[in-house]
Each structure stands twice: as C-alpha cells, then as structure tokens.
N, C-alpha and C. Protein backbone atom coordinates (compact mmCIF):
# COMPACT_ATOMS: atom_id res chain seq x y z
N UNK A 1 130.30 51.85 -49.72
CA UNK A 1 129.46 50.96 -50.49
C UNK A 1 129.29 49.63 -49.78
N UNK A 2 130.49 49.22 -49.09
CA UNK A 2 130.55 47.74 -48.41
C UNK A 2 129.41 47.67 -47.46
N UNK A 3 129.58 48.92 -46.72
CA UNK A 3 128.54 48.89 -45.56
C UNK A 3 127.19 49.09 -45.64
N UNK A 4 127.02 49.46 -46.86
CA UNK A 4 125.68 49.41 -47.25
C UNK A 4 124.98 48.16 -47.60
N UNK A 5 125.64 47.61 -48.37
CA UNK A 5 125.21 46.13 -48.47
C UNK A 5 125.02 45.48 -47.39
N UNK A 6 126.33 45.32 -46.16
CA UNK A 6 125.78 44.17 -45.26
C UNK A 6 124.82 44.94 -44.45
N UNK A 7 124.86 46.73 -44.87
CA UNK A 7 123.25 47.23 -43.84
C UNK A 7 121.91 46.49 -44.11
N UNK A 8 122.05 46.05 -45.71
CA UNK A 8 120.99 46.21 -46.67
C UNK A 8 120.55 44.53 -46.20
N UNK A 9 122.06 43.69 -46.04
CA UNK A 9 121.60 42.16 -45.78
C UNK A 9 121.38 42.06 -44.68
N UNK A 10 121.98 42.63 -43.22
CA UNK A 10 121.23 42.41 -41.97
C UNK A 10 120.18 42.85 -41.72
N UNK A 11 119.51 44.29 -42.48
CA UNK A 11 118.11 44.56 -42.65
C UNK A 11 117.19 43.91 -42.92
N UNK A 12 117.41 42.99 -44.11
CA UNK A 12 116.62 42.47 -45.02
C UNK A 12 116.13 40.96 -44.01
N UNK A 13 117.28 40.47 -43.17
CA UNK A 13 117.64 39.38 -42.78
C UNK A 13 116.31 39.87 -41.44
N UNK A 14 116.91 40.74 -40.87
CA UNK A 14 116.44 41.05 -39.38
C UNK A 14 114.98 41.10 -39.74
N UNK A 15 114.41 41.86 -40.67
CA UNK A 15 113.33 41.92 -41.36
C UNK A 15 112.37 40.46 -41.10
N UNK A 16 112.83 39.47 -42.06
CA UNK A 16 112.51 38.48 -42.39
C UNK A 16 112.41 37.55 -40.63
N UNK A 17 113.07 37.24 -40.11
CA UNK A 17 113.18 36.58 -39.06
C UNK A 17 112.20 37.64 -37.82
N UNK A 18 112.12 39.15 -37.87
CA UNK A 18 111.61 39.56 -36.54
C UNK A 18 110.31 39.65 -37.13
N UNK A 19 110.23 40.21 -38.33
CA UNK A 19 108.99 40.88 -38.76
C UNK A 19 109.04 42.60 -38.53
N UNK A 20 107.61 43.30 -38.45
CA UNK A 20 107.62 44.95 -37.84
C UNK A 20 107.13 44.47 -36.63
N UNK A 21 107.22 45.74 -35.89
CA UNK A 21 106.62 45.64 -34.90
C UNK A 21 104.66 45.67 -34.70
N UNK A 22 104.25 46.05 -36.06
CA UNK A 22 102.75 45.43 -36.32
C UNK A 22 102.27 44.37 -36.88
N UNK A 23 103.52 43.65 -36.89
CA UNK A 23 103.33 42.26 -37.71
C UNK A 23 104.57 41.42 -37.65
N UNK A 24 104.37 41.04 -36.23
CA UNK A 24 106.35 40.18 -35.85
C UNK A 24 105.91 39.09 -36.45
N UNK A 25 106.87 38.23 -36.85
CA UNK A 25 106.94 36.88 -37.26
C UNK A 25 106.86 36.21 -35.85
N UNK A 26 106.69 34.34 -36.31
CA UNK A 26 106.61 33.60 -34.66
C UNK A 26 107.62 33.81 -34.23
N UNK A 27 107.66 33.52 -32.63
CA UNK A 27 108.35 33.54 -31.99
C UNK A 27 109.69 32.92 -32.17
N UNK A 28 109.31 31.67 -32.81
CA UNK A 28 110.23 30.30 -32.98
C UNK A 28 111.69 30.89 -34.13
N UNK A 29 111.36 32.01 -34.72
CA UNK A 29 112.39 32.43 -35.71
C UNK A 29 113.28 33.19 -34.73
N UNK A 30 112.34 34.11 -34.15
CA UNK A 30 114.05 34.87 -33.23
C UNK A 30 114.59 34.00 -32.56
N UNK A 31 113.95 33.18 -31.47
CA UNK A 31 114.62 32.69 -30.77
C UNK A 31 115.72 31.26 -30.87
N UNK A 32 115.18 30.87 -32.57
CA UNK A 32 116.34 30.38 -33.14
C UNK A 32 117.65 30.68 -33.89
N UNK A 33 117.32 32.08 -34.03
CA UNK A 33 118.59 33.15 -34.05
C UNK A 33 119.35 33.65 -32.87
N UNK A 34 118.78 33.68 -31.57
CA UNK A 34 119.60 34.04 -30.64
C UNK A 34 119.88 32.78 -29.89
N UNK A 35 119.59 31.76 -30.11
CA UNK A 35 120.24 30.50 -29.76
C UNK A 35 121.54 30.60 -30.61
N UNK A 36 121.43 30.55 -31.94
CA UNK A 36 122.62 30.45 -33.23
C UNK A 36 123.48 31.40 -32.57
N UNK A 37 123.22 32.45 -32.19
CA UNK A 37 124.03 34.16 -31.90
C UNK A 37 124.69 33.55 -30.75
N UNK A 38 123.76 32.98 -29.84
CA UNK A 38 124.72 33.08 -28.04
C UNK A 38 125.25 31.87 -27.87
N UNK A 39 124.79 30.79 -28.68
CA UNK A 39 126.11 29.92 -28.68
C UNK A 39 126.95 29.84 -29.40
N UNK A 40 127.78 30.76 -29.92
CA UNK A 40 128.36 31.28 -30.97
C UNK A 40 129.55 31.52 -29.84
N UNK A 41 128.68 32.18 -28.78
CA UNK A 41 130.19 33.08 -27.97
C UNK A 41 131.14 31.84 -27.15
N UNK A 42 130.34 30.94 -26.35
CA UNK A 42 131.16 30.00 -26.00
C UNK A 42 132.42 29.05 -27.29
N UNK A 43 131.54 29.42 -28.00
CA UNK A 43 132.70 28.44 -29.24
C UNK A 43 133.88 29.35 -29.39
N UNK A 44 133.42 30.78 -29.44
CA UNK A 44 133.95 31.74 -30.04
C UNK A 44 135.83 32.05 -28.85
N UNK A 45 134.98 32.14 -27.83
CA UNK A 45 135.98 31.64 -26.86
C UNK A 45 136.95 30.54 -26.23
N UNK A 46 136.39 29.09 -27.12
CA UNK A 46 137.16 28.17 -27.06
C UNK A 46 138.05 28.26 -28.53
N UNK A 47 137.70 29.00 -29.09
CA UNK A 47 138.53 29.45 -30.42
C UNK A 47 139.79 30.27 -30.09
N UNK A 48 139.08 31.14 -29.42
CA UNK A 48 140.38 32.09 -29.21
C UNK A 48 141.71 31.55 -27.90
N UNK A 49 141.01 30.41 -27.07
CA UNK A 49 142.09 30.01 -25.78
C UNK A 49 142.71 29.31 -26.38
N UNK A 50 142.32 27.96 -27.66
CA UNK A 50 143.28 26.77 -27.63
C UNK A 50 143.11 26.91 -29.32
N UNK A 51 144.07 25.68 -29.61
CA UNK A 51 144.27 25.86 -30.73
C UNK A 51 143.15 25.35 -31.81
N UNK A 52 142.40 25.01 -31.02
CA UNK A 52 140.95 24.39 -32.19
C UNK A 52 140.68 25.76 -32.94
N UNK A 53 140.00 25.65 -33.97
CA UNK A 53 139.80 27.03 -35.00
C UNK A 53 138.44 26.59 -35.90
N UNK A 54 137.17 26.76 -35.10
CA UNK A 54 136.31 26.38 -36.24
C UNK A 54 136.03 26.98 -38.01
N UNK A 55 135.67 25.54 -38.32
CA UNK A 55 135.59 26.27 -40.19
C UNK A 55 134.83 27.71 -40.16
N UNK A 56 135.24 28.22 -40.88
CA UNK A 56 135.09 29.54 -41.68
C UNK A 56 133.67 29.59 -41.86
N UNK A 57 132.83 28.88 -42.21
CA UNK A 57 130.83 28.93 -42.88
C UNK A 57 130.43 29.42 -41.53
N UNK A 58 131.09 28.44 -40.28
CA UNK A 58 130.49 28.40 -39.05
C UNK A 58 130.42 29.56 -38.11
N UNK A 59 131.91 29.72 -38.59
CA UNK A 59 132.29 31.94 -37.58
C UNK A 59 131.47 32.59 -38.69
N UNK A 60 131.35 32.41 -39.58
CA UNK A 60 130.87 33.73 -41.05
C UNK A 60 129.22 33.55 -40.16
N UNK A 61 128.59 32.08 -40.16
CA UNK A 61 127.07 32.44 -39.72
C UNK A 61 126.57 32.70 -38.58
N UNK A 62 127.69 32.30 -37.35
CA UNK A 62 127.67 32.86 -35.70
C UNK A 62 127.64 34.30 -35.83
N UNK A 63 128.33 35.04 -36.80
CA UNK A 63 129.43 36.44 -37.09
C UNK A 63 127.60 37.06 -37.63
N UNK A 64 127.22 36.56 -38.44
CA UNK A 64 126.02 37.01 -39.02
C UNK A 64 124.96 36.86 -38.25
N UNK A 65 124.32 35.90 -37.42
CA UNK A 65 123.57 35.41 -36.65
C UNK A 65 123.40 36.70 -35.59
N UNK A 66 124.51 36.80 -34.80
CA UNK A 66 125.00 37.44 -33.66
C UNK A 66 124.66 39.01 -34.03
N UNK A 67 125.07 39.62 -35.40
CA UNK A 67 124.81 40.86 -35.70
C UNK A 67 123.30 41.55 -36.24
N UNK A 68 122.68 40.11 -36.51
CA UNK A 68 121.31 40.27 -36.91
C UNK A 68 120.89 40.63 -35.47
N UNK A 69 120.99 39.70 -34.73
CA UNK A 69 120.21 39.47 -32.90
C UNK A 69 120.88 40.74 -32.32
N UNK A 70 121.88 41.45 -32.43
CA UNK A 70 122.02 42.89 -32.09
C UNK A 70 121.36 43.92 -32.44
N UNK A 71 121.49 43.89 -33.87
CA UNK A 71 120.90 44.90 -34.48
C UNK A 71 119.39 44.86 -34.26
N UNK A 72 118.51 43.68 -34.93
CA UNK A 72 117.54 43.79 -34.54
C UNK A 72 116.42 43.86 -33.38
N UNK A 73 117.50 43.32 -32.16
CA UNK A 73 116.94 43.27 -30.91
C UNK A 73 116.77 45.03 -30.41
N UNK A 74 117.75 45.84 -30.72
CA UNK A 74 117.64 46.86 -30.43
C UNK A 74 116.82 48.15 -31.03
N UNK A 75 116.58 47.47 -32.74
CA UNK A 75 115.40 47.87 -33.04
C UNK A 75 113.90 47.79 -32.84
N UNK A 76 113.56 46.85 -33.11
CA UNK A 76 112.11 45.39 -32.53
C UNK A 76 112.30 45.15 -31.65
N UNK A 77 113.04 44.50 -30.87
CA UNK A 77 112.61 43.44 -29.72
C UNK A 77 113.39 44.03 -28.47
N UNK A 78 114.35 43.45 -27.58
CA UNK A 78 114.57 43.61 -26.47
C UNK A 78 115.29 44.28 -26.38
N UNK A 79 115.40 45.46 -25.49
CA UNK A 79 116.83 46.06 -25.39
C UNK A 79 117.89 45.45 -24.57
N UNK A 80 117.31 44.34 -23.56
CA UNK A 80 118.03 43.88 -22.58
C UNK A 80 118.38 42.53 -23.45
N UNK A 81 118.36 42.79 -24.54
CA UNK A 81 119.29 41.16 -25.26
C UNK A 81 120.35 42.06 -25.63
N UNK A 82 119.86 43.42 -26.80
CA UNK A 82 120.96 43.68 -27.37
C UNK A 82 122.23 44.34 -26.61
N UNK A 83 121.79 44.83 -24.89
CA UNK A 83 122.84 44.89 -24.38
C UNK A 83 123.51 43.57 -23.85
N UNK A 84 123.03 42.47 -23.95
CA UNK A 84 123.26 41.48 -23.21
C UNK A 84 124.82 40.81 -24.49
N UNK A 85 124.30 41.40 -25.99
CA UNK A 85 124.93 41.17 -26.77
C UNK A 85 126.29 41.79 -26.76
N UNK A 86 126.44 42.91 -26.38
CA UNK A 86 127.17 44.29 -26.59
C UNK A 86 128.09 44.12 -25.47
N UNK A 87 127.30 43.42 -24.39
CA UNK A 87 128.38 42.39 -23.34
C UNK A 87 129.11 41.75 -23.61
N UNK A 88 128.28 40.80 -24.51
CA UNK A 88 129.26 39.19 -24.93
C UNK A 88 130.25 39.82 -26.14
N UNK A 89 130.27 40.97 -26.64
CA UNK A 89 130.86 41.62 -27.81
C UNK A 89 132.34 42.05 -26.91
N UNK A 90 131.99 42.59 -25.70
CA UNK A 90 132.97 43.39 -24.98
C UNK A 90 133.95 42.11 -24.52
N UNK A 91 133.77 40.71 -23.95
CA UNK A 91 133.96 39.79 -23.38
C UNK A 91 134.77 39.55 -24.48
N UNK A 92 134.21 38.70 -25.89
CA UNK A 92 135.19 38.40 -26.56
C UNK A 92 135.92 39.48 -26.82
N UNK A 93 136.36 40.38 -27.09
CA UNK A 93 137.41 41.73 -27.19
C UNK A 93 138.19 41.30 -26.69
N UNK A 94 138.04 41.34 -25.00
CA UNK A 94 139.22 41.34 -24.28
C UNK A 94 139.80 40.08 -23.92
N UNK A 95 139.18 38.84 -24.09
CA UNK A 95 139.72 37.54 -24.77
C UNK A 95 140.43 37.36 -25.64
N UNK A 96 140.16 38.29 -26.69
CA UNK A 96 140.86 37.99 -28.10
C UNK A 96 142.22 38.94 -27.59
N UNK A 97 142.21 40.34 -27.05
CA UNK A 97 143.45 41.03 -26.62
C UNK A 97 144.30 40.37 -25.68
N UNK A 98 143.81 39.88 -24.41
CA UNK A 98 144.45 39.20 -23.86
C UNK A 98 145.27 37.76 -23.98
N UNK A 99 144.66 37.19 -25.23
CA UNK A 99 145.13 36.27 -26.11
C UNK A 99 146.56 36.41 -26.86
N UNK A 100 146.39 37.50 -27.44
CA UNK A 100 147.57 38.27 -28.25
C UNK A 100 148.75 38.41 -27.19
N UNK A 101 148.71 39.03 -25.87
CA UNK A 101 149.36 39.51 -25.71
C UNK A 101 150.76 38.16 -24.84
C-alpha cells in the first residue's frame, strides 16, 4: 500500500513538473528540479563525511526532488540524466558504506 502512494505522489509530481510527452511543461520546471535533485548530492555527501546533518524538510525534499528527476527522466525526458542519477545514487551508497565502516 506504502508504495503505491509515493508511486501515486512521484507520478502525480513528475506529471505536473514534466508534463506528457505531447504536451511537456516549460523547460524552467524540470530544470529547476534537477538543479534541487543534483545539488542535493554534494550536501548529501558533506552529510555523510562530517558531522554537520542537514534538517530533515531539506533531505525529505532533495530525497523527493532526486526521485522525481529519476523516475521521470527515464520516462519523458533524458535517459542520460536518469543514468547520470543512478550514478550519483551508486556514489552516495558507497559513501554512506564506507562511512560506517
């Protein structure tokens, strides 16, 4: 049931910001989502090296931002973002593991 919902809100979301592909929205909406999404990862990584820890609203809308610009890039728009994403996904991983250990 959980996953249906946030299917239903990154749909709805990705929707709204890309448009279809016979009727995209401006430009100015994605690419202010994948600004929000990819500077997300540098923070995301100064999160995980030192002890700074940004508030919670800020990872929840990078966290959301970032999954919209995946998801929808690979539906609608670029495939070479959403792997570019699936990169920066793999990067923090092994930041966050290598962190732990």
């Amino acid at each position: 049931m959980g996953e249906a919902v946030l299917e239903a809100i990154v749909s709805g979301l990705g929707l709204a910001i890309y448009g279809t592909p016979e009727r995209p929205h401006p430009a100015v909406l994605r690419n202010l989502c994948r600004i929000i999404a990819f500077a997300g990862v540098p923070i995301a990584l100064v999160a995980l090296t030192t002890p700074f820890h940004p508030p919670f609203a800020l990872a929840l809308g990078w966290g959301l931002a970032f999954t919209i610009v995946f998801c929808a890039e690979w539906e609608l728009g670029s495939r070479k973002l959403a792997w570019a994403g699936a990169g920066s996904i793999v990067l923090l991983l092994s930041v966050a593991i290598g962190a732990m250990v």
